[in-house]
C-alpha atoms as a PDB file:
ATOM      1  CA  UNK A   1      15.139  16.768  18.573  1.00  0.00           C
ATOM      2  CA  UNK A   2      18.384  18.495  18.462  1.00  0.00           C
ATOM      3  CA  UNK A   3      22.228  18.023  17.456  1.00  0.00           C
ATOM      4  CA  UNK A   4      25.258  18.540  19.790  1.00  0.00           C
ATOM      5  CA  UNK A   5      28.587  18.245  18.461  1.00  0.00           C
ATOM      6  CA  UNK A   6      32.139  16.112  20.444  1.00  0.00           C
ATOM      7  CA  UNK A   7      35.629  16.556  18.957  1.00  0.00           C
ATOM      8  CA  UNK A   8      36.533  13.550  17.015  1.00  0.00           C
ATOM      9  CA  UNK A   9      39.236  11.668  19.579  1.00  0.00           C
ATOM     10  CA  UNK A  10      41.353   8.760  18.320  1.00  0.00           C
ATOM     11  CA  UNK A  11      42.043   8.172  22.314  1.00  0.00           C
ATOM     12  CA  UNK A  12      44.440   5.077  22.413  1.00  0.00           C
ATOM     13  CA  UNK A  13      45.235   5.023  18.896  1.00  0.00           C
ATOM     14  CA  UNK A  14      49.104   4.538  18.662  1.00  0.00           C
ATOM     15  CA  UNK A  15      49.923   6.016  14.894  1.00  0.00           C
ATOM     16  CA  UNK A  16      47.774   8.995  14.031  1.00  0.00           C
ATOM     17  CA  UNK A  17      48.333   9.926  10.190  1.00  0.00           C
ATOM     18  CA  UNK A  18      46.091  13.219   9.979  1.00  0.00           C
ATOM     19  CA  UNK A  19      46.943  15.659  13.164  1.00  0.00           C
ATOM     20  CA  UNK A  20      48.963  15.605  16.263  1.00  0.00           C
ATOM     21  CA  UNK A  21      47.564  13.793  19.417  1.00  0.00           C
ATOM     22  CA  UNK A  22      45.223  16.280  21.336  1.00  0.00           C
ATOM     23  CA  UNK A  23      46.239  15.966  25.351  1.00  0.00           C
ATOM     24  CA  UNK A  24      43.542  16.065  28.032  1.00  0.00           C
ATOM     25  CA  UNK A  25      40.972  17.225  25.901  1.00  0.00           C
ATOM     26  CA  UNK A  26      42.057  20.112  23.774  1.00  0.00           C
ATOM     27  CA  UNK A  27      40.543  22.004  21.264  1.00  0.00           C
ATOM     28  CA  UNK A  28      39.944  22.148  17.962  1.00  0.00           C
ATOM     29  CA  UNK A  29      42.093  23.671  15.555  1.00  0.00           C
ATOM     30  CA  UNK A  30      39.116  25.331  13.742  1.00  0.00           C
ATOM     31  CA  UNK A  31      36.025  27.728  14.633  1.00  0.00           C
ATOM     32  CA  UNK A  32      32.909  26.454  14.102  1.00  0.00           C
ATOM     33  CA  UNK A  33      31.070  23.181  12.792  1.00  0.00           C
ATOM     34  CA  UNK A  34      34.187  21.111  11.044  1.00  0.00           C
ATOM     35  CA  UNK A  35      35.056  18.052   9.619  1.00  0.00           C
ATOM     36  CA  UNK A  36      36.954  16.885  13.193  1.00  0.00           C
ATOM     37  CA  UNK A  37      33.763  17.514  15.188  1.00  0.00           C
ATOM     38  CA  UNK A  38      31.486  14.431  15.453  1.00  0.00           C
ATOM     39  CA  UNK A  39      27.454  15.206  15.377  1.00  0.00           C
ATOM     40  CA  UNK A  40      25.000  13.909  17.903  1.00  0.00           C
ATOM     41  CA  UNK A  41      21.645  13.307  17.507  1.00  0.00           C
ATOM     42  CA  UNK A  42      19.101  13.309  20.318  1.00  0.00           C
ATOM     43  CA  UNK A  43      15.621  12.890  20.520  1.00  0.00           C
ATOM     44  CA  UNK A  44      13.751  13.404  23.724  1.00  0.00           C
ATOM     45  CA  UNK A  45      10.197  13.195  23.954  1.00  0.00           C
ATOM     46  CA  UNK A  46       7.706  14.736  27.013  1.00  0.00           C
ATOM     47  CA  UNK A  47       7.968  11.378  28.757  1.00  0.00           C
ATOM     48  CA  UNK A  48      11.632  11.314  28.931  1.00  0.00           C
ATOM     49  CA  UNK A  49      12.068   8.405  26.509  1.00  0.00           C
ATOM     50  CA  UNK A  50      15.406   9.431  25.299  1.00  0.00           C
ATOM     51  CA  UNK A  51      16.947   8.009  20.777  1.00  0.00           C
ATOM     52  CA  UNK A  52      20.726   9.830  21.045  1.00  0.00           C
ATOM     53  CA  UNK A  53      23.249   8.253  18.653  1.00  0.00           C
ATOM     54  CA  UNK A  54      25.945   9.580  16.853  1.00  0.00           C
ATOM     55  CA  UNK A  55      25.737  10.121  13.299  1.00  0.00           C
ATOM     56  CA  UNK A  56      28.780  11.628  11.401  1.00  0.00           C
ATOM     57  CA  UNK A  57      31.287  13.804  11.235  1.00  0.00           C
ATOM     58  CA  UNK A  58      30.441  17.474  10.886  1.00  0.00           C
ATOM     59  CA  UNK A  59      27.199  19.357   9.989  1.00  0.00           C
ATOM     60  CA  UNK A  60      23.599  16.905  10.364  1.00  0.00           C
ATOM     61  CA  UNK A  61      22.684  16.501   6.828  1.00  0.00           C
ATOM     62  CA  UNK A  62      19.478  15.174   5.720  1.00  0.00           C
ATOM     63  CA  UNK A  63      20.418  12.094   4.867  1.00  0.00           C
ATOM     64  CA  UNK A  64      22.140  10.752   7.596  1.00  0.00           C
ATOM     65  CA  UNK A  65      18.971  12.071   9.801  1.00  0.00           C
ATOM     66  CA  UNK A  66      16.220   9.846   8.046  1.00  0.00           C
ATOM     67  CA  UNK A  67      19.255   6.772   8.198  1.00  0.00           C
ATOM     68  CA  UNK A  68      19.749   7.449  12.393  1.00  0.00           C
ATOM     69  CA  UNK A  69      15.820   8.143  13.344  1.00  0.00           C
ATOM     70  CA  UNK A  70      13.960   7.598  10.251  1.00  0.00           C
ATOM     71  CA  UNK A  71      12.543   4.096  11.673  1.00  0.00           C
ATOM     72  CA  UNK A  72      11.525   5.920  14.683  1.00  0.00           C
ATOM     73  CA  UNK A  73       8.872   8.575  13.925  1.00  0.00           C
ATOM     74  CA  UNK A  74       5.242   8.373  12.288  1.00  0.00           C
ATOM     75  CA  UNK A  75       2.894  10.863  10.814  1.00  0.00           C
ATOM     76  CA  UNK A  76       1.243  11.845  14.303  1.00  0.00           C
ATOM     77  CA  UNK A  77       5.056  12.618  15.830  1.00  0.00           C
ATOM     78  CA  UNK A  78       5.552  17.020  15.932  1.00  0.00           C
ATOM     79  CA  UNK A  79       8.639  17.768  15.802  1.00  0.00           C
ATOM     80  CA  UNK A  80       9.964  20.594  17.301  1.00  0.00           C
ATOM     81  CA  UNK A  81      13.892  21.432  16.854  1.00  0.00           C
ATOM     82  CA  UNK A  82      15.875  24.344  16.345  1.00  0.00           C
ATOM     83  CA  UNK A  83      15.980  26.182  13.405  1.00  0.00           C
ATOM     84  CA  UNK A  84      18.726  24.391  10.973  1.00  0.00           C
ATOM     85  CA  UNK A  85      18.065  23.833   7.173  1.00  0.00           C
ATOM     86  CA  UNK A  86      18.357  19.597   7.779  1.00  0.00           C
ATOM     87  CA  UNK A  87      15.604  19.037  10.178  1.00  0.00           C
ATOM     88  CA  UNK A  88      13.425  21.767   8.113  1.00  0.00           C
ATOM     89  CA  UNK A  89      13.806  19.330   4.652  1.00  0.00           C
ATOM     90  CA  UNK A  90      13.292  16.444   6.696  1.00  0.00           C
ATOM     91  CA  UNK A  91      10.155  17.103   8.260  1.00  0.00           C
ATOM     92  CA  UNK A  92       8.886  18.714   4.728  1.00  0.00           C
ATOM     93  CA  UNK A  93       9.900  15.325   3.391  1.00  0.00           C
ATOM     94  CA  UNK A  94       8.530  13.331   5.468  1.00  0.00           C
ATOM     95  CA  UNK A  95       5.219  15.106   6.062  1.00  0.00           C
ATOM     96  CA  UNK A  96       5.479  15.665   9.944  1.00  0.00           C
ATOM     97  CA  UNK A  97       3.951  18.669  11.280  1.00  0.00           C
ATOM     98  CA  UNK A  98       7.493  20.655  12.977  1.00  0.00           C
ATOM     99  CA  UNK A  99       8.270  24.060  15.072  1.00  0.00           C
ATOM    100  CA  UNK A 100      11.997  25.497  14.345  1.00  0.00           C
ATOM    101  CA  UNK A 101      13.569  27.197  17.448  1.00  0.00           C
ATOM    102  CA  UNK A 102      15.889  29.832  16.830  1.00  0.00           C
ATOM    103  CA  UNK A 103      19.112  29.686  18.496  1.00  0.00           C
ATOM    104  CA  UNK A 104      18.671  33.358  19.500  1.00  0.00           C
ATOM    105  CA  UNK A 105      17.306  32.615  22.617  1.00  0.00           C
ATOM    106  CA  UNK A 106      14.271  35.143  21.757  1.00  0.00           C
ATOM    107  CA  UNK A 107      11.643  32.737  21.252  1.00  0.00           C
ATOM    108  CA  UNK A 108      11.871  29.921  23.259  1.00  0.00           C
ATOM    109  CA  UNK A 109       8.537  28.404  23.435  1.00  0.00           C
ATOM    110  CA  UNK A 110       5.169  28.212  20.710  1.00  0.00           C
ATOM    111  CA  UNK A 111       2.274  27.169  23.079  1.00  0.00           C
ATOM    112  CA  UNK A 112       3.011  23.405  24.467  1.00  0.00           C
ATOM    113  CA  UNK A 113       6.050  23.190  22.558  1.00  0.00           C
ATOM    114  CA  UNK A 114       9.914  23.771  23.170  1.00  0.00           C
ATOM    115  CA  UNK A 115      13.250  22.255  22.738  1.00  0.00           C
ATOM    116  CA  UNK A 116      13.955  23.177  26.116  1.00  0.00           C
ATOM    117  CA  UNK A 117      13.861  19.185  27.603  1.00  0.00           C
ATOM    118  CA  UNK A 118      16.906  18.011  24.846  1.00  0.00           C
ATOM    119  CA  UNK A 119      18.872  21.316  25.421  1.00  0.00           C
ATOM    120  CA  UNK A 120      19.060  20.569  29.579  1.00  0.00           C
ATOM    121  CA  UNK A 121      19.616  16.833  28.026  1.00  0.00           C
ATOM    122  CA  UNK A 122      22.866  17.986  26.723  1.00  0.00           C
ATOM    123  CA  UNK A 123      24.038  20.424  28.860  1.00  0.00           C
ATOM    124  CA  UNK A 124      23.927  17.392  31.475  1.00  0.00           C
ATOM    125  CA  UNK A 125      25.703  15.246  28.935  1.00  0.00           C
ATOM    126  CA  UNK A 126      28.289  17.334  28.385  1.00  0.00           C
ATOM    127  CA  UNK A 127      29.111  18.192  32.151  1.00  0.00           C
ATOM    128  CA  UNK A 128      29.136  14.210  32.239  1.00  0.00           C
ATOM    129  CA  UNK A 129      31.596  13.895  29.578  1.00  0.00           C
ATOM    130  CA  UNK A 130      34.101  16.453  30.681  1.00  0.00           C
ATOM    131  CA  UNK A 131      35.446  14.192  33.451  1.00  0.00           C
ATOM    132  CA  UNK A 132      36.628  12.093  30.654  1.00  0.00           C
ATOM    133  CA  UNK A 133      38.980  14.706  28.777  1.00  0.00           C
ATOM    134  CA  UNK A 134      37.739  13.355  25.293  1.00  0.00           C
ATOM    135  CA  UNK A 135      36.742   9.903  24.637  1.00  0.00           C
ATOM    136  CA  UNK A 136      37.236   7.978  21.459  1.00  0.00           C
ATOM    137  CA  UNK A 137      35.120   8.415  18.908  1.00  0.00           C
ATOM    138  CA  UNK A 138      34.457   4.364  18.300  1.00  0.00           C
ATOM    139  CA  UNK A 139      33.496   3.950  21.507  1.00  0.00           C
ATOM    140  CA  UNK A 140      31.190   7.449  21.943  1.00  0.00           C
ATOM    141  CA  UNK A 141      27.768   5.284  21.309  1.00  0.00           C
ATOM    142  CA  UNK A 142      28.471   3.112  24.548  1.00  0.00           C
ATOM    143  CA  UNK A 143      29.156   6.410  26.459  1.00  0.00           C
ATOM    144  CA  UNK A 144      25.957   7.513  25.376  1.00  0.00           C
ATOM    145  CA  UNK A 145      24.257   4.761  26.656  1.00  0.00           C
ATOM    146  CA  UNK A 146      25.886   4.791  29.821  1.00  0.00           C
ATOM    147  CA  UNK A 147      24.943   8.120  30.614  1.00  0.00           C
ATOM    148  CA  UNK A 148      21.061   7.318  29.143  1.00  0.00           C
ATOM    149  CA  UNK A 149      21.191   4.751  31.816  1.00  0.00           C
ATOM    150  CA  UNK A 150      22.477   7.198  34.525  1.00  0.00           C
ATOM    151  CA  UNK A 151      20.033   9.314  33.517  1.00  0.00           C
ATOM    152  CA  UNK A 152      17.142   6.958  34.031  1.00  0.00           C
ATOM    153  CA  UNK A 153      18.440   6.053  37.827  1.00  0.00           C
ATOM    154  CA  UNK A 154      18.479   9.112  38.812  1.00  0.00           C
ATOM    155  CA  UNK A 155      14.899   9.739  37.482  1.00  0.00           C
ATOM    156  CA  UNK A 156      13.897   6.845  38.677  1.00  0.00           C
ATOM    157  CA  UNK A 157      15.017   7.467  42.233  1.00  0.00           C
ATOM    158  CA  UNK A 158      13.654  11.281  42.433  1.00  0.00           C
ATOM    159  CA  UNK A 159      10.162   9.937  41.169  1.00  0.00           C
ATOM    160  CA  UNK A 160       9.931   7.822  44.402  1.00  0.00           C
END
């Protein structure tokens, strides 16, 4: 399980009260985690069977990680994710065994486990979503179910 981040669009929105219109995709106006990115949560277990939803605005708190995937883990799940303070609690919390990743890149796998199959999840997402130029935030969910979908095809049709 991991987090990836999308700028918070407003695409289509005719009056926008807080910033100027971003065109084509541009960036953010701060460094870092911020208020104006949106966080992504996605789970991807060894079968491919593939939970992403989006969950907030800015840094994955634990809260808003036991609302998006609370419902969807038991005691025998081992959860392996990188090393942020959120999914530590949570796991504590909740009683599942878990292996932080550093985002260092030095140690990349503990035995069986690795967070390498959600990592290559979203760099594929996000080379998906760039032919877009930003898409609105309200309708981000459906995107990522579009591209869960695409992503099943074409595993699908390499498997035969």
């Amino acid at each position: 399980m991991d987090e990836t981040y999308f700028l918070y669009y407003e695409k289509g929105k005719r009056n926008l009260n807080r910033r100027k219109a971003r065109k084509r995709g541009d960036a953010s106006q701060f460094r870092g985690i911020s208020r104006e990115q949106v966080c992504v949560l996605i789970a991807r277990d060894r079968q491919k069977l593939t939970y992403s939803r989006v969950i907030g605005q800015g840094r994955i708190v634990k809260s808003r990680l036991d609302k998006a995937i609370g419902s969807k883990l038991s005691k025998s799940n081992i959860l392996c994710t990188d090393a942020w303070r959120a999914f530590k609690t949570y796991a504590k919390d909740k009683g599942l065994e878990h292996y932080p990743f550093k985002s260092d890149g030095k140690e990349r796998v503990k035995g069986l486990y690795h967070i390498q199959n959600v990592n290559n999840y979203h760099s594929r997402l996000k080379g998906w979503m760039d032919r877009f130029n930003g898409v609105a935030t309200k309708y981000l969910d459906h995107y990522l179910s579009w591209f869960h979908f695409l992503d099943l095809i074409s595993v699908t049709i390499l498997q035969r």
